[in-house]
Protein backbone atom coordinates (compact mmCIF):
# COMPACT_ATOMS: atom_id res chain seq x y z
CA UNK A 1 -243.71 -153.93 133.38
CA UNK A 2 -243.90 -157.47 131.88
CA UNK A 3 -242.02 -158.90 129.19
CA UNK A 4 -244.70 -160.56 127.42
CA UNK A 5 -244.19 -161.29 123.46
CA UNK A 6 -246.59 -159.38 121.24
CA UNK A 7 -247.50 -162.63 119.74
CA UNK A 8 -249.62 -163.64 123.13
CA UNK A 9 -251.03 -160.29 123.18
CA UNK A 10 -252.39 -160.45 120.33
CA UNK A 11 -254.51 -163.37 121.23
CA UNK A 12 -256.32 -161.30 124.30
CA UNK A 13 -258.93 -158.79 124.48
CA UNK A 14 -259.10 -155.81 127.23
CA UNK A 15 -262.48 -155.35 128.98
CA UNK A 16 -263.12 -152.24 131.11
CA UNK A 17 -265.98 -150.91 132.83
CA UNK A 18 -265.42 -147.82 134.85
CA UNK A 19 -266.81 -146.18 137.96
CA UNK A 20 -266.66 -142.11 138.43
CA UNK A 21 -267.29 -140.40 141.47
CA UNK A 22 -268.66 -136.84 140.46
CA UNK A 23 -268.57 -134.38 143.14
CA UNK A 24 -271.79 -132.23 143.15
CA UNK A 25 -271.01 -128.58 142.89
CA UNK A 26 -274.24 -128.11 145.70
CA UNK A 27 -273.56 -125.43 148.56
CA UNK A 28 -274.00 -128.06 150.90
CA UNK A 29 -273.86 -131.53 151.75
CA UNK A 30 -276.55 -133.89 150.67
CA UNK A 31 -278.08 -134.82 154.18
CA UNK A 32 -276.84 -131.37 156.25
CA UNK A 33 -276.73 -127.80 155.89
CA UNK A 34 -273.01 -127.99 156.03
CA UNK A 35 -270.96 -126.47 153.96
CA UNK A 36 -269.50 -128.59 150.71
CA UNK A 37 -267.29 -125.78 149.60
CA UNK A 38 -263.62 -127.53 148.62
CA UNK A 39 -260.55 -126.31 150.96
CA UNK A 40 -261.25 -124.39 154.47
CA UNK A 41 -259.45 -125.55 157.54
CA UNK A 42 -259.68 -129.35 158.92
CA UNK A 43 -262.19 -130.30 160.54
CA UNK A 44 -264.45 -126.77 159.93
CA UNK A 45 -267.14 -127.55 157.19
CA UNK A 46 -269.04 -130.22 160.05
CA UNK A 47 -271.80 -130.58 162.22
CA UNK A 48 -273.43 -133.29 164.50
CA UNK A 49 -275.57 -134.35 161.37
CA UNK A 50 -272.57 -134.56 159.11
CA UNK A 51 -270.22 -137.02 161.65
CA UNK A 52 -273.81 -138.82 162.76
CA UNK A 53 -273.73 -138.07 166.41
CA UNK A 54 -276.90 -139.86 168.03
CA UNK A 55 -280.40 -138.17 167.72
CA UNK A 56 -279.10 -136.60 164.29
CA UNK A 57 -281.14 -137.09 161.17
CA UNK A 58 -280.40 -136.43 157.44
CA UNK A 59 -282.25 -134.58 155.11
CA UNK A 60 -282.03 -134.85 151.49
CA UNK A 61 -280.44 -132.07 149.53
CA UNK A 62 -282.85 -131.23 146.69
CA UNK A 63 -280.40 -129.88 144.56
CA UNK A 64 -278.26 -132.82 144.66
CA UNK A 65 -281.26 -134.68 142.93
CA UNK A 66 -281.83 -131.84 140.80
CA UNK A 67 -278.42 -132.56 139.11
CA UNK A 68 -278.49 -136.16 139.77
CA UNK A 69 -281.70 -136.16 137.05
CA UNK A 70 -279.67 -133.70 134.40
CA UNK A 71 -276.77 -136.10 134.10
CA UNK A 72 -279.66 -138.74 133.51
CA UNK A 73 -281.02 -136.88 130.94
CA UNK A 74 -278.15 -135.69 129.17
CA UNK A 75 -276.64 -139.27 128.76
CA UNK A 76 -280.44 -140.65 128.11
CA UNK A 77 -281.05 -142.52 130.87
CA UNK A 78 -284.42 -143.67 132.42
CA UNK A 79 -285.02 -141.55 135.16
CA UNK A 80 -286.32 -143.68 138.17
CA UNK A 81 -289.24 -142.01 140.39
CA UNK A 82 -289.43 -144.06 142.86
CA UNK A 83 -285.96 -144.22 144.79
CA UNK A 84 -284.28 -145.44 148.42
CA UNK A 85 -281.47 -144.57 150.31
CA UNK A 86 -279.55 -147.38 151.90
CA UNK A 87 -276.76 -147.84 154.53
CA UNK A 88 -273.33 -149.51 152.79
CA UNK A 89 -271.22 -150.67 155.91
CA UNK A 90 -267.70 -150.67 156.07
CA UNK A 91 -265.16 -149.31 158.09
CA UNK A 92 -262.80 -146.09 157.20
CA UNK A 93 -261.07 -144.47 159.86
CA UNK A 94 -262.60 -141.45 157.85
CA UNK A 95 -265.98 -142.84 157.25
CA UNK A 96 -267.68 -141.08 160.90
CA UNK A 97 -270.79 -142.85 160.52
CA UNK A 98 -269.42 -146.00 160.31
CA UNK A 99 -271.51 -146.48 156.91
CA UNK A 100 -271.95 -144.43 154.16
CA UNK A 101 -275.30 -143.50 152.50
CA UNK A 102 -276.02 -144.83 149.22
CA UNK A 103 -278.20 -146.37 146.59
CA UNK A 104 -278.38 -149.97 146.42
CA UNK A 105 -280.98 -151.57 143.82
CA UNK A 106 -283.02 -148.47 143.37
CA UNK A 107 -280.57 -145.89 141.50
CA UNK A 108 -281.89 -143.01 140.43
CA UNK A 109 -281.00 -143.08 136.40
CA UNK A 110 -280.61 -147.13 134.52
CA UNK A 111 -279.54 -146.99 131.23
CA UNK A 112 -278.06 -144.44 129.01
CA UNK A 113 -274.73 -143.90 127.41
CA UNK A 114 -272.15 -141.84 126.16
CA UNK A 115 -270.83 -140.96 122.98
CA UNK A 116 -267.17 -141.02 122.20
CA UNK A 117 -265.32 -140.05 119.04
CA UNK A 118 -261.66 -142.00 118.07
CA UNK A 119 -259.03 -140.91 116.40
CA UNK A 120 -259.65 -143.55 113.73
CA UNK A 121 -263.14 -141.19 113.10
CA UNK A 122 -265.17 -144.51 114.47
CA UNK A 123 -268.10 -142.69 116.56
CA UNK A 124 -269.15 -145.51 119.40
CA UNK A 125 -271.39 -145.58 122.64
CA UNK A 126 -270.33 -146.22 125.77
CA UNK A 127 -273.32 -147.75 127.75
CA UNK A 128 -273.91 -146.20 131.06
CA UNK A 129 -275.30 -149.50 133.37
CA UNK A 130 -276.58 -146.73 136.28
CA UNK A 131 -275.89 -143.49 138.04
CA UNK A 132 -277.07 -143.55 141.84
CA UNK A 133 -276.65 -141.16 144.38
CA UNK A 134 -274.33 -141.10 147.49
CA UNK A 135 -272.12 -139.03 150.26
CA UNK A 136 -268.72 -138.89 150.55
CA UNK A 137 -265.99 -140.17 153.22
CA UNK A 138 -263.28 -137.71 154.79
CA UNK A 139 -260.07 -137.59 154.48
CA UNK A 140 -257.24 -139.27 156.17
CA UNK A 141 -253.73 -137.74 155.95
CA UNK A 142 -250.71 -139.55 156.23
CA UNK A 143 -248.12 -137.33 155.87
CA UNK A 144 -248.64 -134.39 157.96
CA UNK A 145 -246.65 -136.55 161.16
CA UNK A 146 -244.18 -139.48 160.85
CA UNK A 147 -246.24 -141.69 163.70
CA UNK A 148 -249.99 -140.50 163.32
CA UNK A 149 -252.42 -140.25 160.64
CA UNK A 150 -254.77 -137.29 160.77
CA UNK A 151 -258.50 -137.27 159.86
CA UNK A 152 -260.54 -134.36 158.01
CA UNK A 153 -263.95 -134.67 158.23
CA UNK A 154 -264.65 -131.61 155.69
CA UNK A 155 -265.54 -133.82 152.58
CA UNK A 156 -267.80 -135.94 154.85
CA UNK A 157 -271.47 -136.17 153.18
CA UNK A 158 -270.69 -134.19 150.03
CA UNK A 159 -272.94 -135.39 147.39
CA UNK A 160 -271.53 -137.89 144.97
CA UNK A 161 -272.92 -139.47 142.00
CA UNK A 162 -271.27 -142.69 140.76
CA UNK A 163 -271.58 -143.30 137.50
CA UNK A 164 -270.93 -146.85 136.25
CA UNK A 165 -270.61 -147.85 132.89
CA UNK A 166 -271.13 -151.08 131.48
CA UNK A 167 -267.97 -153.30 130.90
CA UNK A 168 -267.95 -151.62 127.14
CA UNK A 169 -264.24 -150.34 126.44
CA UNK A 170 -261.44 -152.20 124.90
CA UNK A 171 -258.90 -149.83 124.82
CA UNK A 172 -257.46 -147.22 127.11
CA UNK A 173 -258.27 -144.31 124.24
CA UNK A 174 -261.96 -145.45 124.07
CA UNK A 175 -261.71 -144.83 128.18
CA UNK A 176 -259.98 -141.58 128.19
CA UNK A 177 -262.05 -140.25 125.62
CA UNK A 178 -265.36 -141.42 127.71
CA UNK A 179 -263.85 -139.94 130.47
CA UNK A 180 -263.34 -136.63 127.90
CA UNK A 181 -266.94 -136.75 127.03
CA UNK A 182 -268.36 -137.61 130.81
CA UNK A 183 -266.08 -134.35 132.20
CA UNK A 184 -267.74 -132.06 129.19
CA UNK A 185 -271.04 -133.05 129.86
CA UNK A 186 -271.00 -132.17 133.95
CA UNK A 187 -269.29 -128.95 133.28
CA UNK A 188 -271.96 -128.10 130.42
CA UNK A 189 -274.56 -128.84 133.13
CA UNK A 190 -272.81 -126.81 135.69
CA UNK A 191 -273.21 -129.67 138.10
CA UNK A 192 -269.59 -130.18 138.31
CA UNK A 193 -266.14 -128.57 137.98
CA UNK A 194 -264.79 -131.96 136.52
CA UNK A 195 -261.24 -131.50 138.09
CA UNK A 196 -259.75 -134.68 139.22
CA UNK A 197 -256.63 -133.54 140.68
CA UNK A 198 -258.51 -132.03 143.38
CA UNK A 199 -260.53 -135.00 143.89
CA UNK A 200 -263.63 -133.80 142.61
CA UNK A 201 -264.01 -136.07 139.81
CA UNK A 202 -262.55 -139.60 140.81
CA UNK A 203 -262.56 -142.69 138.85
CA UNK A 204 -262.05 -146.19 139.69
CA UNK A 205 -261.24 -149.11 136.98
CA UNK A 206 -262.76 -152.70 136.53
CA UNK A 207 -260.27 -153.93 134.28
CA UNK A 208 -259.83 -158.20 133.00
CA UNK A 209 -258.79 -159.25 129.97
CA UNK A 210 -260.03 -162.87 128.26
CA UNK A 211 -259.38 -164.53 124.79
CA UNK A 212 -260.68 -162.86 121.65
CA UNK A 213 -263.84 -164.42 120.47
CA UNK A 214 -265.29 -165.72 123.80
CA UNK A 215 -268.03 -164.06 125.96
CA UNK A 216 -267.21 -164.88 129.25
CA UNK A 217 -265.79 -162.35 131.44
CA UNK A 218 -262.19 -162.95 133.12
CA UNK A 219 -261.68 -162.13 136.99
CA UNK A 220 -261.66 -158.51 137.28
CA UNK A 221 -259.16 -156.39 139.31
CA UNK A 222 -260.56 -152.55 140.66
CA UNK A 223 -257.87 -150.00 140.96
CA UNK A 224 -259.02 -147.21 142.91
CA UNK A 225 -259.10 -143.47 143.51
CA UNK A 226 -257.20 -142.63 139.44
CA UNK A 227 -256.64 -138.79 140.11
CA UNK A 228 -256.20 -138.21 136.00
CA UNK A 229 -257.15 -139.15 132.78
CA UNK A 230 -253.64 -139.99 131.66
CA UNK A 231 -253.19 -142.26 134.83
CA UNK A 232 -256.54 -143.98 134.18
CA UNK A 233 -255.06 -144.78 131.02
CA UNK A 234 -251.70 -145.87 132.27
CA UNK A 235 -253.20 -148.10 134.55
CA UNK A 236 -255.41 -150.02 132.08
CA UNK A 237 -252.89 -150.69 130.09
CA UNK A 238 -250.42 -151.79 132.72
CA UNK A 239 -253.42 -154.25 133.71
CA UNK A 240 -253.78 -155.79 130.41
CA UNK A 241 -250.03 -156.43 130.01
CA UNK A 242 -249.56 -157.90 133.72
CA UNK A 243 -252.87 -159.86 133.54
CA UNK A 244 -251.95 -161.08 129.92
CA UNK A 245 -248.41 -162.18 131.57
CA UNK A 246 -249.88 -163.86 134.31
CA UNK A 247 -252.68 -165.90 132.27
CA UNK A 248 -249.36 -167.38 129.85
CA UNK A 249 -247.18 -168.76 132.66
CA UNK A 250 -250.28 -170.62 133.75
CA UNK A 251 -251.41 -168.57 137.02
CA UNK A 252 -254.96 -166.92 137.63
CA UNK A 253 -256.10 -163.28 138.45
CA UNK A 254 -257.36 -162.97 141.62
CA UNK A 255 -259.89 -160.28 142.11
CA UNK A 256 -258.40 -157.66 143.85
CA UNK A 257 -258.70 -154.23 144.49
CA UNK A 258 -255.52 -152.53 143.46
CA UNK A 259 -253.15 -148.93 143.96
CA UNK A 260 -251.84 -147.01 141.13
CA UNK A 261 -248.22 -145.58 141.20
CA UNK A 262 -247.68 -142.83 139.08
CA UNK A 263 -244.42 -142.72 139.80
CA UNK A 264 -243.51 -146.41 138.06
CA UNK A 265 -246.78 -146.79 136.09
CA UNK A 266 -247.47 -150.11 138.13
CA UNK A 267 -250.64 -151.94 140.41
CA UNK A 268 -250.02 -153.23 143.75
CA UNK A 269 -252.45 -155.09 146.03
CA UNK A 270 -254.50 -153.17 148.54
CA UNK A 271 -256.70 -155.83 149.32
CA UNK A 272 -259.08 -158.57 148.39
CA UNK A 273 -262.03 -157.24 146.46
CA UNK A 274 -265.47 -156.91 148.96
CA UNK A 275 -268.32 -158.44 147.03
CA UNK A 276 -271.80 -156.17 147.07
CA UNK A 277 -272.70 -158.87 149.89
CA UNK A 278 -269.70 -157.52 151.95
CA UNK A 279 -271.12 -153.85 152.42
CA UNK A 280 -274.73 -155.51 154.29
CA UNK A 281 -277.06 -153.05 152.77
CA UNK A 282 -280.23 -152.84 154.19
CA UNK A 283 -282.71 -149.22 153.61
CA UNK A 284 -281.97 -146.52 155.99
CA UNK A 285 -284.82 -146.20 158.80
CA UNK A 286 -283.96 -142.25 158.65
CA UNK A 287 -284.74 -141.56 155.12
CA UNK A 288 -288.37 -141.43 153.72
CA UNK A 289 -288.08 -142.96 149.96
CA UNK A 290 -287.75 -140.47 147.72
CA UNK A 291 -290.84 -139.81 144.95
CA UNK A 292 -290.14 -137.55 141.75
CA UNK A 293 -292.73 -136.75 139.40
CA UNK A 294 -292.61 -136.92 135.57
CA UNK A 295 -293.77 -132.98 135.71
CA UNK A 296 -290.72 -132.22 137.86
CA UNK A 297 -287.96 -134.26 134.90
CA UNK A 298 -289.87 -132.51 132.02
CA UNK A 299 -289.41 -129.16 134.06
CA UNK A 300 -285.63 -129.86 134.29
CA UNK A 301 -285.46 -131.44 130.53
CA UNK A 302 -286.89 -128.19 129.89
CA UNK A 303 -284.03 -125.96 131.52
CA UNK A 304 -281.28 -128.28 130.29
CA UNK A 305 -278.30 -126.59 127.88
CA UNK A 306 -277.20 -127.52 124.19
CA UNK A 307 -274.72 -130.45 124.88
CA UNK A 308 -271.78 -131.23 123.30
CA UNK A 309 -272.89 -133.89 120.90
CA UNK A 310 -275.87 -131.29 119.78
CA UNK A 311 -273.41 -128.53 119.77
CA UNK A 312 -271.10 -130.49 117.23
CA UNK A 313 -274.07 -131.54 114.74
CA UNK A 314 -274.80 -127.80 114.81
CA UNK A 315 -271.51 -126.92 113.97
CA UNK A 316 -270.11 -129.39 110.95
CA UNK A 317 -273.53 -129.59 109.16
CA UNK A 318 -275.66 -126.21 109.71
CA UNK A 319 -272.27 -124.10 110.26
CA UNK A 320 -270.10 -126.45 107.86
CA UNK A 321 -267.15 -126.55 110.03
CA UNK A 322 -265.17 -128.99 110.00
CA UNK A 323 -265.55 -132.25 112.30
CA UNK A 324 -262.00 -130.63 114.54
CA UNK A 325 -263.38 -127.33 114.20
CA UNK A 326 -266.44 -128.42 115.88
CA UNK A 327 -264.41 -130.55 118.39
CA UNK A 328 -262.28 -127.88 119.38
CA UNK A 329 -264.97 -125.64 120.56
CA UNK A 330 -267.00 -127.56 121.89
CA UNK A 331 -264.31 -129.01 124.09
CA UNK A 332 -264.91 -125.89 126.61
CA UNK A 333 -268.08 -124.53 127.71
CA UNK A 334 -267.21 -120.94 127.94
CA UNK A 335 -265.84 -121.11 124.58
CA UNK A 336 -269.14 -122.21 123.06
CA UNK A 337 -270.44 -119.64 125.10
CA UNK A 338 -268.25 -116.41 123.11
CA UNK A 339 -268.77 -118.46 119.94
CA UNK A 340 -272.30 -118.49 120.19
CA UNK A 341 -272.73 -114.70 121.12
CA UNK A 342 -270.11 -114.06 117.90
CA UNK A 343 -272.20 -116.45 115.30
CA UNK A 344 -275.20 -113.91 115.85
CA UNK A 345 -273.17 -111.12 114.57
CA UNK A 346 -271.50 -112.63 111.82
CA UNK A 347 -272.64 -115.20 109.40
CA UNK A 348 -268.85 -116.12 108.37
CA UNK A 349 -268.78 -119.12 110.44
CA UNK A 350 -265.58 -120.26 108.92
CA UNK A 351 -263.86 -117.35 109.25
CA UNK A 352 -265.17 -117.01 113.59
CA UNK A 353 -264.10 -120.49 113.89
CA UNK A 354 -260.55 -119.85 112.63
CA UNK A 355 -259.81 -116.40 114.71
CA UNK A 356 -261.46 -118.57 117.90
CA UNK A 357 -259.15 -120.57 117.42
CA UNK A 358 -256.15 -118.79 116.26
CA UNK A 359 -255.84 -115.02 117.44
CA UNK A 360 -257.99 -115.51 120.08
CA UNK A 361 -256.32 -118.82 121.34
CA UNK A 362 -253.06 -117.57 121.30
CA UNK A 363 -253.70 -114.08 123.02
CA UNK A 364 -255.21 -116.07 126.02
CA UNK A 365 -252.41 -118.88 126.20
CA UNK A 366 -249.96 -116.10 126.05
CA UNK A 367 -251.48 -114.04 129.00
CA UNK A 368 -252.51 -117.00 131.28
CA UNK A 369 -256.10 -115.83 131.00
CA UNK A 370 -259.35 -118.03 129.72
CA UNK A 371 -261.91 -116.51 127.63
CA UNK A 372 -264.16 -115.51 130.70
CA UNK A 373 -261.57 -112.40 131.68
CA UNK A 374 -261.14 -111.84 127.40
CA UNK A 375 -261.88 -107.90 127.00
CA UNK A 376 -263.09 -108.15 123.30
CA UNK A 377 -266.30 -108.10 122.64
CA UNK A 378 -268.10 -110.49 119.63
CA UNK A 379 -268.98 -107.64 118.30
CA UNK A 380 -265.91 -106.27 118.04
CA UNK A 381 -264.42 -109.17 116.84
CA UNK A 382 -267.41 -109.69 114.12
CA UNK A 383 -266.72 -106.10 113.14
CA UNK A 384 -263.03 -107.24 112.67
CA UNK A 385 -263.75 -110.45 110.51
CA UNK A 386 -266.27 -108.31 108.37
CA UNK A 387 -263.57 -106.00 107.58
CA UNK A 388 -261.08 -109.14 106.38
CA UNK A 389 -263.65 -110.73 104.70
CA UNK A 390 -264.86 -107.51 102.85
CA UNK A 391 -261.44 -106.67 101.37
CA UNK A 392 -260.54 -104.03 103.36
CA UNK A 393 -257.46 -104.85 105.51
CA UNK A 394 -255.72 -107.88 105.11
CA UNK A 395 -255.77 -111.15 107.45
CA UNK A 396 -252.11 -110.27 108.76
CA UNK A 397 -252.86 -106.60 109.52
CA UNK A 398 -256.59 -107.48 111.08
CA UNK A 399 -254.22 -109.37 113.47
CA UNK A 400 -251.40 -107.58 114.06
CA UNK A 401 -252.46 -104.22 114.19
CA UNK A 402 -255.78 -103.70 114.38
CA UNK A 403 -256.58 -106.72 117.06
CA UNK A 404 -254.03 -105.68 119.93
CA UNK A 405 -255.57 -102.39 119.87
CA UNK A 406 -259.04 -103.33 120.56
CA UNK A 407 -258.39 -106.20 122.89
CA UNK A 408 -257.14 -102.93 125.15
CA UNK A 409 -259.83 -100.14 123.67
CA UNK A 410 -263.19 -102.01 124.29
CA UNK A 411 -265.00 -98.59 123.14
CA UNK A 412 -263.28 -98.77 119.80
CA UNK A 413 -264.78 -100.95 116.57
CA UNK A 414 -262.28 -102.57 114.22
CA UNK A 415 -263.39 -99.66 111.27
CA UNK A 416 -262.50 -96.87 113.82
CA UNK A 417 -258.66 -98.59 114.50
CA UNK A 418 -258.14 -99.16 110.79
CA UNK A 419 -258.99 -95.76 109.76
CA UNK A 420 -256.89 -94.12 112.60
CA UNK A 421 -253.87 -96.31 111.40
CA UNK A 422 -254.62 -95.63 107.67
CA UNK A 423 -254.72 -99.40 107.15
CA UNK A 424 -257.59 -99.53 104.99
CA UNK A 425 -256.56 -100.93 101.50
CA UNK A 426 -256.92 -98.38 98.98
CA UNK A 427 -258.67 -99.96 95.92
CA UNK A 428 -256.61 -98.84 92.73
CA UNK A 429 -254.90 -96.28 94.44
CA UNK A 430 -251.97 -97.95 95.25
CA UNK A 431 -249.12 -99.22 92.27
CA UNK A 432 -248.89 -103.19 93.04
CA UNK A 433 -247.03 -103.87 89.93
CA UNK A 434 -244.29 -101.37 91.39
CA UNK A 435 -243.88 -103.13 94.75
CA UNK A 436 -244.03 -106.66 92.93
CA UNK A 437 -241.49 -105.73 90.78
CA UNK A 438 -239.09 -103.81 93.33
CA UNK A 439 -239.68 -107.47 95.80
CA UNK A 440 -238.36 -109.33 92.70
CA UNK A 441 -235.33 -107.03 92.17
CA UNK A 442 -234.32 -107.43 95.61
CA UNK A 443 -234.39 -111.20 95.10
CA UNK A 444 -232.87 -112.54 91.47
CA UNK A 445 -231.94 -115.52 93.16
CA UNK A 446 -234.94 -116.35 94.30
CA UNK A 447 -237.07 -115.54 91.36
CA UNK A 448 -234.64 -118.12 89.27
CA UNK A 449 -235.66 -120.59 92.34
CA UNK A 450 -239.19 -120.17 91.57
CA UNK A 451 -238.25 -120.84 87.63
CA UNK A 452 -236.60 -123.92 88.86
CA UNK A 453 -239.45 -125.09 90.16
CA UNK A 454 -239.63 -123.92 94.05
CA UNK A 455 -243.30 -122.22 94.69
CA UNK A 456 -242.26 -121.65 98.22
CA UNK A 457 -240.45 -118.47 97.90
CA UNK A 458 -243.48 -117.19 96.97
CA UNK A 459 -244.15 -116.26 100.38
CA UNK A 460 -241.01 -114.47 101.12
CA UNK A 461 -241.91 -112.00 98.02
CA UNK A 462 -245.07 -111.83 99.47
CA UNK A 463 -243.71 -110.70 102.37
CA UNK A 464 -241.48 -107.91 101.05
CA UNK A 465 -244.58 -106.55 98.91
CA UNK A 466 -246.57 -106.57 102.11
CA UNK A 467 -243.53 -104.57 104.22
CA UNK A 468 -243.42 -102.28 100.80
CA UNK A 469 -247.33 -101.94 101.01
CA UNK A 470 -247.26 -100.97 104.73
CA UNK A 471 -250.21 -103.69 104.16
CA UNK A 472 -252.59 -101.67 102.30
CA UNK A 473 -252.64 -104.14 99.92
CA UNK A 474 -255.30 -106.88 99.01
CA UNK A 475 -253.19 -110.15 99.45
CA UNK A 476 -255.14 -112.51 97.62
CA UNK A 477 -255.07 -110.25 94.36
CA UNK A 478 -251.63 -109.72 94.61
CA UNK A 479 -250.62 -112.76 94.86
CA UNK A 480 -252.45 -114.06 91.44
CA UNK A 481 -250.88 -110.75 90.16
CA UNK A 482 -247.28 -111.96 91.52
CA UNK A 483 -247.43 -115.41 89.77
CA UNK A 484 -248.07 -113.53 86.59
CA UNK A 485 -245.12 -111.32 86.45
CA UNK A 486 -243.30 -114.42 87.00
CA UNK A 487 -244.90 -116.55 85.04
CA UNK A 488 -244.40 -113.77 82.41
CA UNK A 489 -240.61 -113.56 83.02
CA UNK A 490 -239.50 -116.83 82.47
């Protein structure tokens, strides 16, 4: 890490444009009938077609353009109807073909962008410059022997898109929370599981840096293959401070593709960065050009899901949540899912929102469990919150009575589990005044705390009453009636 004063810093602006690699959650590849599934033994999910033996051809996987067009249209891009395929040559030990089949100047979606949301409440839009389809390479693996390198061939023509943005960020939290958004959206759309660390969501950084107020771009340096959203931030911001350091002492940045270290947080050369030239792209002979209609997008514009950004107007203006309410949720599919299915039984929003993302949270970090394998049913839990917000039990024994018992009685309603327990609150047949003032005898010291000032200990009389109470007791009347005995006793 560089040394470089704050002063100089201050004088630069970061500029990052970044490339993810989404990995298509297809059955199989995008030019073979192989097998995309993640895992299996080396060297097992191939055929002649997927390591281009001679006489093979490839075959476009419908699917794979199926999601290709709902990413388009969920981050408003123009969908393209004519398309190519072309051949980008290089050489991977890993790469069978000996070129890898792309798009070139035809991708499939232009345009577009995604919204992000910072933590100083500025809402901006990253623009998307294109999304194109492609396959993926193997594998090579360096540590399985101390003199060879061995080569899976498994991830070999797995359908890819690339997504590149426009050079719009300036920060490393405007990046992770694109990243945020851009790992929502393909798990909304079910094209994509999103998870980086197995390599199924990849992202590579275009990072320079130049002096605030000009236009001009500065030489840009690619670091590859960032396995996490954390790292893609550690590595921008690495880049800014090294390039910043190396612009002051009077040197230039070379463009150059770069490695990550998570280990020290620092860039290292891998090599000199190929320009688009480099690659030779011509059109594949094997491929016919791909035509889509504009009947076949509205079809799929038809199918698509709410999104996230839909989901979270929804929520803070129809629902009135709040804006992290509405974040929360819809930062997981599957809990949009339950929370939809509970807002049609229930109309207090508020009230779903907070056991979401309080009982229910906690109960599923506690057992290791998401809310797929969660046994309670909304209606159960609407049948719960209708009791709280009716009167009837209190908040505290709704959740620590009543709830454990149906999370492991799925027959049961929250009415049937309260009456069992005799937890219902009896309305006027219970003395409050009696437990109020027995919590207050047990306490003198406290209750000349409160006279001196300290509201706090308000809750540990509350307590007491509630113990006293066995919790048949409506807590918010009690506690105006508490303040008035003591208010009275001064």
């Amino acid at each position: 890490m560089t040394n470089t004063p704050v002063s100089n810093i201050e004088k630069y602006e970061l500029v990052v444009g970044l490339e993810v690699h989404a990995q298509l959650s297809t059955n199989t590849k995008i030019f073979s009938s192989d097998s995309s599934a993640f895992g299996g033994g080396p060297n097992t999910h191939i055929s002649p077609v997927s390591v281009g033996h001679p006489g093979t051809l490839p075959r476009t996987n419908t699917k794979a353009v199926e999601y290709a067009v709902k990413l388009g249209l969920a981050v408003g891009s123009k969908i393209s109807l004519n398309n190519h395929f072309a051949r980008k040559n290089y050489f991977y030990a890993d790469l069978p073909k000996g070129y890898q089949i792309s798009q070139d100047i035809e991708p499939i979606c232009v345009g577009g962008a995604v919204e992000v949301r910072l933590k100083s409440g500025e809402v901006k839009n990253i623009a998307i410059h294109h999304i194109h389809m492609e396959e993926d390479a193997g594998k090579s693996m360096h540590d399985q022997d101390s003199t060879q390198s061995f080569i899976d061939l498994n991830r070999a023509g797995v359908p890819l898109l690339e997504i590149v943005s426009e050079p719009d960020l300036k920060s490393a939290e405007e990046a992770q929370q694109y990243l945020t958004e851009l790992r929502k959206l393909v798990r909304y759309l079910d094209i994509c599981d999103g998870n980086m660390e197995e390599g199924s969501m990849r992202c590579d950084a275009n990072i320079s840096v130049r002096l605030k107020g000009t236009t001009t771009l500065g030489n840009r340096c690619e670091v590859k293959n960032l396995n996490s959203i954390r790292n893609v931030q550690r590595a921008i911001d690495h880049e800014f401070l090294r390039q910043v350091s190396v612009i002051e002492a009077g040197g230039r940045i070379d463009q150059n593709t770069l490695d990550f270290d998570a280990h020290t947080g620092e860039t290292s050369v891998l090599r000199s960065k190929e320009m688009a030239n480099d690659y030779r792209y011509f059109p594949d002979p094997d491929l016919p050009p791909l035509v889509l209609t504009q009947s076949y997008i509205d079809n799929i514009r038809k199918e698509m899901p709410a999104l996230p950004t839909e989901l979270y107007m929804k929520y803070t203006t129809e629902l009135g949540l709040s804006s992290y309410d509405a974040l929360v949720i819809t930062a997981d599919k599957d809990v949009v899912n339950y929370f939809e299915s509970l807002i049609k039984q229930t109309s207090h929003y508020k009230s779903a929102a907070n056991w979401l993302m309080g009982t229910v949270k906690s109960y599923l970090n506690e057992n290791s469990i998401s809310i797929q394998d969660f046994k309670l049913s909304t209606a159960q839990l609407a049948g719960l919150i209708a009791l709280v917000d009716s009167g009837k039990v209190s908040n505290s024994v709704a959740a620590h009575k009543i709830f454990p018992v149906l999370v492991g009685h799925p027959e049961k309603t929250a009415e049937q589990v309260a009456n069992e327990q005799n937890l219902i609150i009896e309305e006027g047949g219970v003395d409050v005044t009696l437990f109020i003032k027995t919590a207050l005898a047990n306490h003198p010291d406290k209750v000349k705390e409160y006279h001196n000032g300290k509201k706090g200990v308000l809750g540990l009389f509350m307590g007491d009453i509630m113990k006293l109470s066995k919790g048949k007791i409506d807590p918010k009347k009690t506690n105006q009636l508490l303040i008035e005995v003591l208010e009275s006793t001064k």
